[in-house]
ModelCIF file with pLDDT and N, C-alpha, C, O atoms, coordinates in Angstrom:
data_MODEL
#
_entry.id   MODEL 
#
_entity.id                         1 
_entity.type                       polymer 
_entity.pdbx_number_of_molecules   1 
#
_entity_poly.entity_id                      1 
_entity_poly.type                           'polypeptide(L)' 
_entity_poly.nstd_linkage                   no 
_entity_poly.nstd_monomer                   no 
_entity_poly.pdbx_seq_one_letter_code       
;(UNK)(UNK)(UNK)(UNK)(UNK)(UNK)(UNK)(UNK)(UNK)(UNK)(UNK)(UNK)(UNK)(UNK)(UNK)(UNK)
(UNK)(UNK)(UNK)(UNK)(UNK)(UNK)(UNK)(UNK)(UNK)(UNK)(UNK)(UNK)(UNK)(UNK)(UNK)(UNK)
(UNK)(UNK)(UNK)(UNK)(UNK)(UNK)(UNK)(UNK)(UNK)(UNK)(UNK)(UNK)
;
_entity_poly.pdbx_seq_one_letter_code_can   XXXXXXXXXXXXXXXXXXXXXXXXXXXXXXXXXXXXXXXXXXXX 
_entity_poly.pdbx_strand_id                 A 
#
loop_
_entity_poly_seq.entity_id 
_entity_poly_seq.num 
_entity_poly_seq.mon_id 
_entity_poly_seq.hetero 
1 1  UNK n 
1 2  UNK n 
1 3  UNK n 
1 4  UNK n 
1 5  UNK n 
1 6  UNK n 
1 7  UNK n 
1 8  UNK n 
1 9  UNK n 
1 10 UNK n 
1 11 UNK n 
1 12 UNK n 
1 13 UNK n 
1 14 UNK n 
1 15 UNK n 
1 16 UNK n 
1 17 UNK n 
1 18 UNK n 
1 19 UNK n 
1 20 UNK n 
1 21 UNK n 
1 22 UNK n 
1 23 UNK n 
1 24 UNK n 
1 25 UNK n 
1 26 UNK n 
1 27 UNK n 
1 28 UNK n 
1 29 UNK n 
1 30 UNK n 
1 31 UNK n 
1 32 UNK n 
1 33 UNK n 
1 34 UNK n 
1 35 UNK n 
1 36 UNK n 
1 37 UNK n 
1 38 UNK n 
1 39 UNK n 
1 40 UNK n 
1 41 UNK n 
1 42 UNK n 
1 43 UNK n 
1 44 UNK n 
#
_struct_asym.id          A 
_struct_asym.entity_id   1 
#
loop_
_ma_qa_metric.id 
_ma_qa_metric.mode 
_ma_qa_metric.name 
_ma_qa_metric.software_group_id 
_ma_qa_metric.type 
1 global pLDDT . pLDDT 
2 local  pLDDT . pLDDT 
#
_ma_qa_metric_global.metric_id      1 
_ma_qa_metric_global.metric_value   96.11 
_ma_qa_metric_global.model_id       1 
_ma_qa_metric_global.ordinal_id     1 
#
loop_
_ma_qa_metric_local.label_asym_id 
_ma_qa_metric_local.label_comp_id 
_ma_qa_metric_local.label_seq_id 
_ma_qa_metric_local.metric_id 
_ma_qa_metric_local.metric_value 
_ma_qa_metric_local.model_id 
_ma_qa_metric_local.ordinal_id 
A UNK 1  2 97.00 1 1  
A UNK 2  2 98.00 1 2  
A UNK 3  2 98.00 1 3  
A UNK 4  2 98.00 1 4  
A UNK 5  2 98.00 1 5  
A UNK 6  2 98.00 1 6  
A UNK 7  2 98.00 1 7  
A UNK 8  2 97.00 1 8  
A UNK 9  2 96.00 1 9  
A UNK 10 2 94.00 1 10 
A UNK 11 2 96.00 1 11 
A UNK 12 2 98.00 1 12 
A UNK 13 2 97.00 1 13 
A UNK 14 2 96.00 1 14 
A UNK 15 2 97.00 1 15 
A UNK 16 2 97.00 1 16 
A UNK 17 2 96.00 1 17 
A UNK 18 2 96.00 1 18 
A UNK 19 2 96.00 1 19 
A UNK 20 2 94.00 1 20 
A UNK 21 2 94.00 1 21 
A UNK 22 2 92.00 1 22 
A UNK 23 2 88.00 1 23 
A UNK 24 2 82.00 1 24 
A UNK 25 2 89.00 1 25 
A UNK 26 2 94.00 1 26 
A UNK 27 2 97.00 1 27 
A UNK 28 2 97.00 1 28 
A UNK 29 2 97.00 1 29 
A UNK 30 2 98.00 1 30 
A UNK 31 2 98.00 1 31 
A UNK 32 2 98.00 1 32 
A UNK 33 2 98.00 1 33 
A UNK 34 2 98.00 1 34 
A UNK 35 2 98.00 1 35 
A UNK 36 2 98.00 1 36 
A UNK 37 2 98.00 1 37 
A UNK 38 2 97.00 1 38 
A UNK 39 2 98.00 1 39 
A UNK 40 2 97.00 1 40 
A UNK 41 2 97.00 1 41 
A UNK 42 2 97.00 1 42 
A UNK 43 2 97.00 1 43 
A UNK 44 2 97.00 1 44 
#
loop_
_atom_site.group_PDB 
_atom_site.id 
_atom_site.type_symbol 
_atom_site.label_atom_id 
_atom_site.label_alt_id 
_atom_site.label_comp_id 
_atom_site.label_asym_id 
_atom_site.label_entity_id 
_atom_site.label_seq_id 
_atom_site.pdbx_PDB_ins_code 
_atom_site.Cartn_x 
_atom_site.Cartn_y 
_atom_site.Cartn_z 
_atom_site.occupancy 
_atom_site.B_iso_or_equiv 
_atom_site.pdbx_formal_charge 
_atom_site.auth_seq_id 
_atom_site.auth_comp_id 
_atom_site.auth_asym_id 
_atom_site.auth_atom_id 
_atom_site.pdbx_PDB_model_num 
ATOM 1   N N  . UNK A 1 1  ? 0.818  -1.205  0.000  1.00 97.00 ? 1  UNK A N  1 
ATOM 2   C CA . UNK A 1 1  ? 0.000  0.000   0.000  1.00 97.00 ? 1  UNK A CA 1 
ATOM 3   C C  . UNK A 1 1  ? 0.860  1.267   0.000  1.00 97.00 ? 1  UNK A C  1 
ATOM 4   O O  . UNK A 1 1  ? 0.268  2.319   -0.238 1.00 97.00 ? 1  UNK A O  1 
ATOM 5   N N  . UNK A 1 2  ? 1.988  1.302   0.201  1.00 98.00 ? 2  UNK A N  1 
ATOM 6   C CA . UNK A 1 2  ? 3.212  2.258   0.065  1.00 98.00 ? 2  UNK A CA 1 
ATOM 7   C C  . UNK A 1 2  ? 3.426  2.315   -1.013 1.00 98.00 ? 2  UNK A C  1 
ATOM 8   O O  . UNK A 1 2  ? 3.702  1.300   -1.654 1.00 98.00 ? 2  UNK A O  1 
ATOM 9   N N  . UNK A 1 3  ? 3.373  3.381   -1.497 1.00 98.00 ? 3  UNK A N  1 
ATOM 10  C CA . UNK A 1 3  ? 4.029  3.783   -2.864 1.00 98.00 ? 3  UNK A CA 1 
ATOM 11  C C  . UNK A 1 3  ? 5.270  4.481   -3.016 1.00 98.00 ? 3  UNK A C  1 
ATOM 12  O O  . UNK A 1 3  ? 6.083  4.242   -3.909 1.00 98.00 ? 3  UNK A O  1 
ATOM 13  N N  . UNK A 1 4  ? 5.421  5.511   -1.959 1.00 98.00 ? 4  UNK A N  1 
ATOM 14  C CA . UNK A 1 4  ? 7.103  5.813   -2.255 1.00 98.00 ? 4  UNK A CA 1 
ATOM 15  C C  . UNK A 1 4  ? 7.643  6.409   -0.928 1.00 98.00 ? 4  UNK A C  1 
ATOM 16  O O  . UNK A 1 4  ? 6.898  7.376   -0.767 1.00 98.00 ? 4  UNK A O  1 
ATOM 17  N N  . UNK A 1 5  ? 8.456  6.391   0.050  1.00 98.00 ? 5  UNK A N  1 
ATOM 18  C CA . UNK A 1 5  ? 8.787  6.962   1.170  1.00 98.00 ? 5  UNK A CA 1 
ATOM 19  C C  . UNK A 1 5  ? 10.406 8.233   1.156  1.00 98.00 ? 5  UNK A C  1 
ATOM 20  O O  . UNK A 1 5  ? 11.621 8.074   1.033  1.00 98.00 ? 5  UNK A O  1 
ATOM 21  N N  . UNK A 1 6  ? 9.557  9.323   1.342  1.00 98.00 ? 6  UNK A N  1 
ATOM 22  C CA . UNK A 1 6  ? 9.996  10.531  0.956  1.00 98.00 ? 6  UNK A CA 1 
ATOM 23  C C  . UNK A 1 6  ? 10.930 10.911  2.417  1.00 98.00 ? 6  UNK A C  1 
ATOM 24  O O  . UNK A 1 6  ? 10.630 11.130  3.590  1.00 98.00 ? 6  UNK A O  1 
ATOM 25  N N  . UNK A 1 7  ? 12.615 10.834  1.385  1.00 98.00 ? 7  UNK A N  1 
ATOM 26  C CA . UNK A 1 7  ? 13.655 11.367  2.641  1.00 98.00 ? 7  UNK A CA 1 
ATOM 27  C C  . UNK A 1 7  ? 14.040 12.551  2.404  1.00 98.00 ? 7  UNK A C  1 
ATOM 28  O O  . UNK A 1 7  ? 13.996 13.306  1.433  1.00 98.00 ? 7  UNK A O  1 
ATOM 29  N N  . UNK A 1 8  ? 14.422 12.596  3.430  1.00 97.00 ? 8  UNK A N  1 
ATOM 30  C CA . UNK A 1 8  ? 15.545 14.172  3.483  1.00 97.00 ? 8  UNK A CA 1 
ATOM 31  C C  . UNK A 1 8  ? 17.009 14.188  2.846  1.00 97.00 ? 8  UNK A C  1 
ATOM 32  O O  . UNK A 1 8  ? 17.364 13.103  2.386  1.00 97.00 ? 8  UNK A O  1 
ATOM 33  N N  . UNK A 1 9  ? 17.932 15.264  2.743  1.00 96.00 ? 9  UNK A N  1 
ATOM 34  C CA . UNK A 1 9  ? 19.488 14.930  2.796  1.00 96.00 ? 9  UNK A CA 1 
ATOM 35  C C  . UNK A 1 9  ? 20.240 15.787  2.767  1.00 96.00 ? 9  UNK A C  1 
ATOM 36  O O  . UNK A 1 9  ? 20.362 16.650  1.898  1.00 96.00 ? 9  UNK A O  1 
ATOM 37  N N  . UNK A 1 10 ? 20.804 15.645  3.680  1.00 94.00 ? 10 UNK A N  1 
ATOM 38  C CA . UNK A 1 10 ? 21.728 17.104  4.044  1.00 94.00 ? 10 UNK A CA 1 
ATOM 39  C C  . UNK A 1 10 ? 23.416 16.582  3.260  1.00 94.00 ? 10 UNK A C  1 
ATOM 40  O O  . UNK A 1 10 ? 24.388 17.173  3.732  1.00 94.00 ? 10 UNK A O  1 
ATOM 41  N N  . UNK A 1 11 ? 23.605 15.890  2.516  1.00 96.00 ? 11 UNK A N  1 
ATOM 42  C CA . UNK A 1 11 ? 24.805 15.335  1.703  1.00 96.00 ? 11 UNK A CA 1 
ATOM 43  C C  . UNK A 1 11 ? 24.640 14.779  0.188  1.00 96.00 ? 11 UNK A C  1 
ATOM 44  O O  . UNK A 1 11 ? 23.423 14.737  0.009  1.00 96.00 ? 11 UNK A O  1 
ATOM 45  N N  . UNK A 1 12 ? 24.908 14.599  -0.287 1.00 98.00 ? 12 UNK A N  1 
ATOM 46  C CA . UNK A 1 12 ? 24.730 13.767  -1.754 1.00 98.00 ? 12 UNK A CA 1 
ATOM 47  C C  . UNK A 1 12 ? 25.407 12.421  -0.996 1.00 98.00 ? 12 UNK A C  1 
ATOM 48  O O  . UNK A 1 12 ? 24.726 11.408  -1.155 1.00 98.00 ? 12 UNK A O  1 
ATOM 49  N N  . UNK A 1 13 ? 26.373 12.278  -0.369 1.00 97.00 ? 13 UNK A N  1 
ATOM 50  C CA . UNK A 1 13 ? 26.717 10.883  0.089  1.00 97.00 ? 13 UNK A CA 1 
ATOM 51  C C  . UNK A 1 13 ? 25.711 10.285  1.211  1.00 97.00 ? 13 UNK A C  1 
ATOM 52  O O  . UNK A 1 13 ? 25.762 9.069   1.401  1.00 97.00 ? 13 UNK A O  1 
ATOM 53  N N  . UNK A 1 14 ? 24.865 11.009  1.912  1.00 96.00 ? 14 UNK A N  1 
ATOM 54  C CA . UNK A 1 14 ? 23.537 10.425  2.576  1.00 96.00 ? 14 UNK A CA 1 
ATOM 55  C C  . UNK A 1 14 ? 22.583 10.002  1.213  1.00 96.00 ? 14 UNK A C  1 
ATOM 56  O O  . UNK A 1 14 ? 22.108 8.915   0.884  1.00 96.00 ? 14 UNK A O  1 
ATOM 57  N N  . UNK A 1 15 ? 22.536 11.001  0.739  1.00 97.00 ? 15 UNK A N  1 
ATOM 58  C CA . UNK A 1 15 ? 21.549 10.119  -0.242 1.00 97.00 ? 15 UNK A CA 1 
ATOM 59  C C  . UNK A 1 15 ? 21.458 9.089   -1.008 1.00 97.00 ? 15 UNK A C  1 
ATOM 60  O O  . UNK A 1 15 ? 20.477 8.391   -1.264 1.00 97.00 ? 15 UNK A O  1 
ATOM 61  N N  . UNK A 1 16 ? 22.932 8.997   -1.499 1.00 97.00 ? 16 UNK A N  1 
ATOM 62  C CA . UNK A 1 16 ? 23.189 7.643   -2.275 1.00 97.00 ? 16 UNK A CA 1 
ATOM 63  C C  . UNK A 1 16 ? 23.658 6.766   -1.467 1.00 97.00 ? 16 UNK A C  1 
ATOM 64  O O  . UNK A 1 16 ? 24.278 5.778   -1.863 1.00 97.00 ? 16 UNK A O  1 
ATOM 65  N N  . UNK A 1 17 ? 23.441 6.999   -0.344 1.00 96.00 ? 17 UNK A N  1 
ATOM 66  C CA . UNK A 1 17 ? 23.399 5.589   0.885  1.00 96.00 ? 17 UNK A CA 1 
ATOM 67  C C  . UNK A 1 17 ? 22.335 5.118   0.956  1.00 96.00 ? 17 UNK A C  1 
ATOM 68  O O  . UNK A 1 17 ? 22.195 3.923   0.696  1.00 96.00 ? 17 UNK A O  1 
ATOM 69  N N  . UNK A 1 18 ? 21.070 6.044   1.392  1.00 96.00 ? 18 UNK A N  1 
ATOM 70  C CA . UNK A 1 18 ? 19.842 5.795   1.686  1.00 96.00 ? 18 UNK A CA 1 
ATOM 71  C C  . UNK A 1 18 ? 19.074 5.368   0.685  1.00 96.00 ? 18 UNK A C  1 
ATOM 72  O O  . UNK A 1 18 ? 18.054 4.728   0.938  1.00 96.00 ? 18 UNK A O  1 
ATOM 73  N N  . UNK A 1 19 ? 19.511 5.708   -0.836 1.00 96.00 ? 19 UNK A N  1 
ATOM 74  C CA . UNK A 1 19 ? 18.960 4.899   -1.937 1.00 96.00 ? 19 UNK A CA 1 
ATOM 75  C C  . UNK A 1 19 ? 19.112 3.486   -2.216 1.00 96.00 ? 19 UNK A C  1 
ATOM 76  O O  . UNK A 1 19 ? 18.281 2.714   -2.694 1.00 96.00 ? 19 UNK A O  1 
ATOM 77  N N  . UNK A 1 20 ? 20.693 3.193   -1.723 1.00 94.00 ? 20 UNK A N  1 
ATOM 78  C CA . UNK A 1 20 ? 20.696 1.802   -2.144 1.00 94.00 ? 20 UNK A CA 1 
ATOM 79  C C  . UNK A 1 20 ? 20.038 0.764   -1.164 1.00 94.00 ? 20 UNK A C  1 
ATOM 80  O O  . UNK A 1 20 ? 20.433 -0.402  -1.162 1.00 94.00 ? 20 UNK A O  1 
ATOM 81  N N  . UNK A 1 21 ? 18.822 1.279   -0.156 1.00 94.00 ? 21 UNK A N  1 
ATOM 82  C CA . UNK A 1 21 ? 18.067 0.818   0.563  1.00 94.00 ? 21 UNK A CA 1 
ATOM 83  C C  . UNK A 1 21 ? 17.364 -0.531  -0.503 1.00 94.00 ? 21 UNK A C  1 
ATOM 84  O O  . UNK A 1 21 ? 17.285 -1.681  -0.071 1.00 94.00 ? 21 UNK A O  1 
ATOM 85  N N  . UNK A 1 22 ? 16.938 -0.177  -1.800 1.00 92.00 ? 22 UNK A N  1 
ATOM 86  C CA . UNK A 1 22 ? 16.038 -0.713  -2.564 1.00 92.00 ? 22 UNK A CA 1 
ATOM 87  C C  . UNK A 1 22 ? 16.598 -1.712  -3.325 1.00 92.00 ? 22 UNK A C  1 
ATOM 88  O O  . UNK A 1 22 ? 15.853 -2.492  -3.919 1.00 92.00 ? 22 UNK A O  1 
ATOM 89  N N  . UNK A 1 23 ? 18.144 -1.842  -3.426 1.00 88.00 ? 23 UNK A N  1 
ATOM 90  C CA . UNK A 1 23 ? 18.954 -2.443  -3.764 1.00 88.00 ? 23 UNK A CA 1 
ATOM 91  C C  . UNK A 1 23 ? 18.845 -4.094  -3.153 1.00 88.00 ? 23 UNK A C  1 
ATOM 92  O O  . UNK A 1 23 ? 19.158 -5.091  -3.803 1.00 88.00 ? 23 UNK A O  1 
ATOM 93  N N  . UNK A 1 24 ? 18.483 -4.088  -2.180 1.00 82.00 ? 24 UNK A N  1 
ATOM 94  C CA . UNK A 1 24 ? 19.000 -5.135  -1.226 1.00 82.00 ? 24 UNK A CA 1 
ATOM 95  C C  . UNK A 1 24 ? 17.960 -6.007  -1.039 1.00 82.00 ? 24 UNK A C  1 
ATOM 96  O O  . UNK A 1 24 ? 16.887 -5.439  -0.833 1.00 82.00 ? 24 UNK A O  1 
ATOM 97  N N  . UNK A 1 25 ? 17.929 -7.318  -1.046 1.00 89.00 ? 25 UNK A N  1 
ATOM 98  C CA . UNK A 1 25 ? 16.780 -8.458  -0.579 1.00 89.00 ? 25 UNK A CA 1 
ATOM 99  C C  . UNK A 1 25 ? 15.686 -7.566  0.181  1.00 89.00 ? 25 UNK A C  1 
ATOM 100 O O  . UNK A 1 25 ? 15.772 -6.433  0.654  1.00 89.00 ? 25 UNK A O  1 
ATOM 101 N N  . UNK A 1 26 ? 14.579 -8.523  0.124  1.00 94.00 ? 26 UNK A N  1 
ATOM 102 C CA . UNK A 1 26 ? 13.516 -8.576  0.530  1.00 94.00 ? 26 UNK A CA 1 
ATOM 103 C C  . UNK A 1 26 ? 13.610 -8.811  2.082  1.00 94.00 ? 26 UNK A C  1 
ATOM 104 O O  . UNK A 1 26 ? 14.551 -9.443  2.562  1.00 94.00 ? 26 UNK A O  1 
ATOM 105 N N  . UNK A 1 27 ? 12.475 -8.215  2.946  1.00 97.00 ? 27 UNK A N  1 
ATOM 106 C CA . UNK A 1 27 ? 12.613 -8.767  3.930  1.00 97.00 ? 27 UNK A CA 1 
ATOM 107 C C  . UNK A 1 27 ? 12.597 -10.038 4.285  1.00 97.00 ? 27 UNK A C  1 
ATOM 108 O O  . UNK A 1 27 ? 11.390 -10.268 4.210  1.00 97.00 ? 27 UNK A O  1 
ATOM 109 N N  . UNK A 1 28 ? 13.116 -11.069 4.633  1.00 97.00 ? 28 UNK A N  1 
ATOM 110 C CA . UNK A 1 28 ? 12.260 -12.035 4.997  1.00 97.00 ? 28 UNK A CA 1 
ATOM 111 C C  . UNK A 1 28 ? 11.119 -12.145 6.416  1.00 97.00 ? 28 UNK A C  1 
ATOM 112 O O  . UNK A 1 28 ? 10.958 -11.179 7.161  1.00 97.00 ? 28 UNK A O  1 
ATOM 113 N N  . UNK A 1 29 ? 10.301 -13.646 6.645  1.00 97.00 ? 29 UNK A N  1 
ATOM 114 C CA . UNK A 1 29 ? 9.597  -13.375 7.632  1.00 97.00 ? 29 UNK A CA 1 
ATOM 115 C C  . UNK A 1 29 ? 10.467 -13.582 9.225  1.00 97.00 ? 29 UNK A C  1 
ATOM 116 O O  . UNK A 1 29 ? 10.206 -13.276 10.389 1.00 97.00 ? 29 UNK A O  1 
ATOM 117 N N  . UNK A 1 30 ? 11.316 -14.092 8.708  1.00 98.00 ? 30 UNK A N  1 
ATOM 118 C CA . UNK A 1 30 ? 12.542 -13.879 10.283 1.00 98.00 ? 30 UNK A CA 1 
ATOM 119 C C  . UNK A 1 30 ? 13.190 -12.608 10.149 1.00 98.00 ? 30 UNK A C  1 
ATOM 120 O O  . UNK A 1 30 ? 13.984 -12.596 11.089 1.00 98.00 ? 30 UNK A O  1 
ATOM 121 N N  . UNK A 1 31 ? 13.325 -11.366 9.425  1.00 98.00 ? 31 UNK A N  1 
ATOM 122 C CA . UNK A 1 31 ? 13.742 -10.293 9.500  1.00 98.00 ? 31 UNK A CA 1 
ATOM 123 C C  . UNK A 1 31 ? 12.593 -9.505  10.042 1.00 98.00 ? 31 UNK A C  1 
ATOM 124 O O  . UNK A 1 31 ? 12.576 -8.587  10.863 1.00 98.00 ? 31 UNK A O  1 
ATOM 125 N N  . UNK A 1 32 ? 11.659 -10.083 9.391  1.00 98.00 ? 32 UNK A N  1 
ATOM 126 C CA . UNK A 1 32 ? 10.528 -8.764  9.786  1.00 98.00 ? 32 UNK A CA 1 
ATOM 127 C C  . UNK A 1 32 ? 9.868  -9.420  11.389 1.00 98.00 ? 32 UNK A C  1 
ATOM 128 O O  . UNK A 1 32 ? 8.986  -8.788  11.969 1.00 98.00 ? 32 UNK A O  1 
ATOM 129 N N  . UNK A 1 33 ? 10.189 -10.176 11.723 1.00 98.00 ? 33 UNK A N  1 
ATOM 130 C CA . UNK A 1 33 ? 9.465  -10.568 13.120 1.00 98.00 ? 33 UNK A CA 1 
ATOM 131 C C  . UNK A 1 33 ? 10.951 -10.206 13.851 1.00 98.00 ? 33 UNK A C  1 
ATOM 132 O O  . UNK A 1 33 ? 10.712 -9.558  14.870 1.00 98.00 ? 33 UNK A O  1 
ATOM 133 N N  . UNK A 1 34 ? 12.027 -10.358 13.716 1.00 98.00 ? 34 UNK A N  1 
ATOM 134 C CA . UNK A 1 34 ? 13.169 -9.409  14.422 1.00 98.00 ? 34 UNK A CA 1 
ATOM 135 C C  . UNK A 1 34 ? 13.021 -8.318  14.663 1.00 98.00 ? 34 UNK A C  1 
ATOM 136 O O  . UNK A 1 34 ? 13.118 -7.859  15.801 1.00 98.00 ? 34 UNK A O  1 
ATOM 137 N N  . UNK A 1 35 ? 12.667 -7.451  13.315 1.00 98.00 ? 35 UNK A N  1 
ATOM 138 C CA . UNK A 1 35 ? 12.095 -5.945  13.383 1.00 98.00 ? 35 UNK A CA 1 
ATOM 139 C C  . UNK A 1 35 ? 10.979 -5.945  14.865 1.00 98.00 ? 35 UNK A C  1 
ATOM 140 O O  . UNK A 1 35 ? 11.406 -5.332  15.843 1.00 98.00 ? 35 UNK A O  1 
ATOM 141 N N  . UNK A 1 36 ? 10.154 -6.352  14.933 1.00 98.00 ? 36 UNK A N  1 
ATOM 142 C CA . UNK A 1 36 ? 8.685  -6.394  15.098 1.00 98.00 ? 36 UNK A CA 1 
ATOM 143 C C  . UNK A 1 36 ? 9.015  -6.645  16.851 1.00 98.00 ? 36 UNK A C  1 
ATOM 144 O O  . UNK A 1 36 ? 8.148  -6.606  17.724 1.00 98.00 ? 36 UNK A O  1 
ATOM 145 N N  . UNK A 1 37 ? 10.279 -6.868  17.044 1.00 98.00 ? 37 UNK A N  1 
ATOM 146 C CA . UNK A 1 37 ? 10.829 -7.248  18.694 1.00 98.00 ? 37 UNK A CA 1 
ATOM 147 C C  . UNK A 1 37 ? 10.938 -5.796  19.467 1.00 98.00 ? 37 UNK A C  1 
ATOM 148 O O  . UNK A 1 37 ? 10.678 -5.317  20.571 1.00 98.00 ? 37 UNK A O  1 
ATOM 149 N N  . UNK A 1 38 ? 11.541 -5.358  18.063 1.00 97.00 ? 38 UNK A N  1 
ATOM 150 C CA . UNK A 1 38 ? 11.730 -3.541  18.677 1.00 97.00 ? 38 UNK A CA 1 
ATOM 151 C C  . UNK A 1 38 ? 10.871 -2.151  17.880 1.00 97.00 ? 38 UNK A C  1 
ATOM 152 O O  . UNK A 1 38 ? 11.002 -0.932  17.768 1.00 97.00 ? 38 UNK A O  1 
ATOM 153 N N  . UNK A 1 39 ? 10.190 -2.951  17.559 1.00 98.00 ? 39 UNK A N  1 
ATOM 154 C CA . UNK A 1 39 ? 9.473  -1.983  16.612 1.00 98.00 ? 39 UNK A CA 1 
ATOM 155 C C  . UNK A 1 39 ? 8.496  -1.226  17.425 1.00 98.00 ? 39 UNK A C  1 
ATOM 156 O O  . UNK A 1 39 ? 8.214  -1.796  18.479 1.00 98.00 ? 39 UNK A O  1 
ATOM 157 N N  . UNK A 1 40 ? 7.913  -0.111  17.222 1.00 97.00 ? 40 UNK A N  1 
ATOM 158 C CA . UNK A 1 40 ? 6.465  0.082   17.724 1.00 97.00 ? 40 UNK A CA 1 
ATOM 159 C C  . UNK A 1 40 ? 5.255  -0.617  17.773 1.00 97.00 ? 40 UNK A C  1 
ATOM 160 O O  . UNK A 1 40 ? 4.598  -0.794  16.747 1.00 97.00 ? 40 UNK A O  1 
ATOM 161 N N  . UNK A 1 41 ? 4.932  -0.990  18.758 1.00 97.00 ? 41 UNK A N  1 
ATOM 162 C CA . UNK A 1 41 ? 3.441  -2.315  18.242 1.00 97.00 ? 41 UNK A CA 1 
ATOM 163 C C  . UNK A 1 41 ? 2.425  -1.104  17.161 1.00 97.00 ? 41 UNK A C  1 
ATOM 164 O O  . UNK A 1 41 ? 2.252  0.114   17.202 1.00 97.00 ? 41 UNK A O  1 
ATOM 165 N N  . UNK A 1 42 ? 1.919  -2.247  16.235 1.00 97.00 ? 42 UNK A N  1 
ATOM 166 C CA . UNK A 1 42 ? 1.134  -2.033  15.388 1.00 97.00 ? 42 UNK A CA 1 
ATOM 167 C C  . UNK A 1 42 ? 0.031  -0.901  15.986 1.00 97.00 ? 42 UNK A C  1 
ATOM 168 O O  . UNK A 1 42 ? -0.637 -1.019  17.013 1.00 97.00 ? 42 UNK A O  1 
ATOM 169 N N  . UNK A 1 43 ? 0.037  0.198   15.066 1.00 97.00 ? 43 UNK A N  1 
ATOM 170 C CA . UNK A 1 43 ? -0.816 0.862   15.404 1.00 97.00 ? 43 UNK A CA 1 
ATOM 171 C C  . UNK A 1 43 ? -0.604 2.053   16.433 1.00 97.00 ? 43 UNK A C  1 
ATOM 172 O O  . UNK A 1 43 ? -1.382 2.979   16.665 1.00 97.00 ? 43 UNK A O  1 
ATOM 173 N N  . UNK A 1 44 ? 0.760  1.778   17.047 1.00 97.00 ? 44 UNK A N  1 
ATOM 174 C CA . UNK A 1 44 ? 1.443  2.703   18.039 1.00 97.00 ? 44 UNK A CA 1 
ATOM 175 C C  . UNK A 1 44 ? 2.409  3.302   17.611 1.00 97.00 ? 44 UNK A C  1 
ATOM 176 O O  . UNK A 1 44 ? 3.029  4.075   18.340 1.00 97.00 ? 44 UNK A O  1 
#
């Protein structure tokens, strides 16, 4: 349901860090339930 998540950047070398975000595997479901240990509960 995300279509595009809009950053900031105070560098050209922040930005072409933070781009190659999209670069990289998928979450898996053991990454995203790792996330989900420290994450904000849903909805919070």
């Amino acid at each position: 349901r995300v279509t595009t998540a809009i950053i900031g950047a105070s560098s050209v070398a922040q930005l072409e860090a933070n781009l190659q975000a999209v670069t990289g595997p998928d979450l898996t479901a053991e990454e995203v339930a790792a996330v989900e240990r420290w994450a904000a509960p849903s909805g919070g």
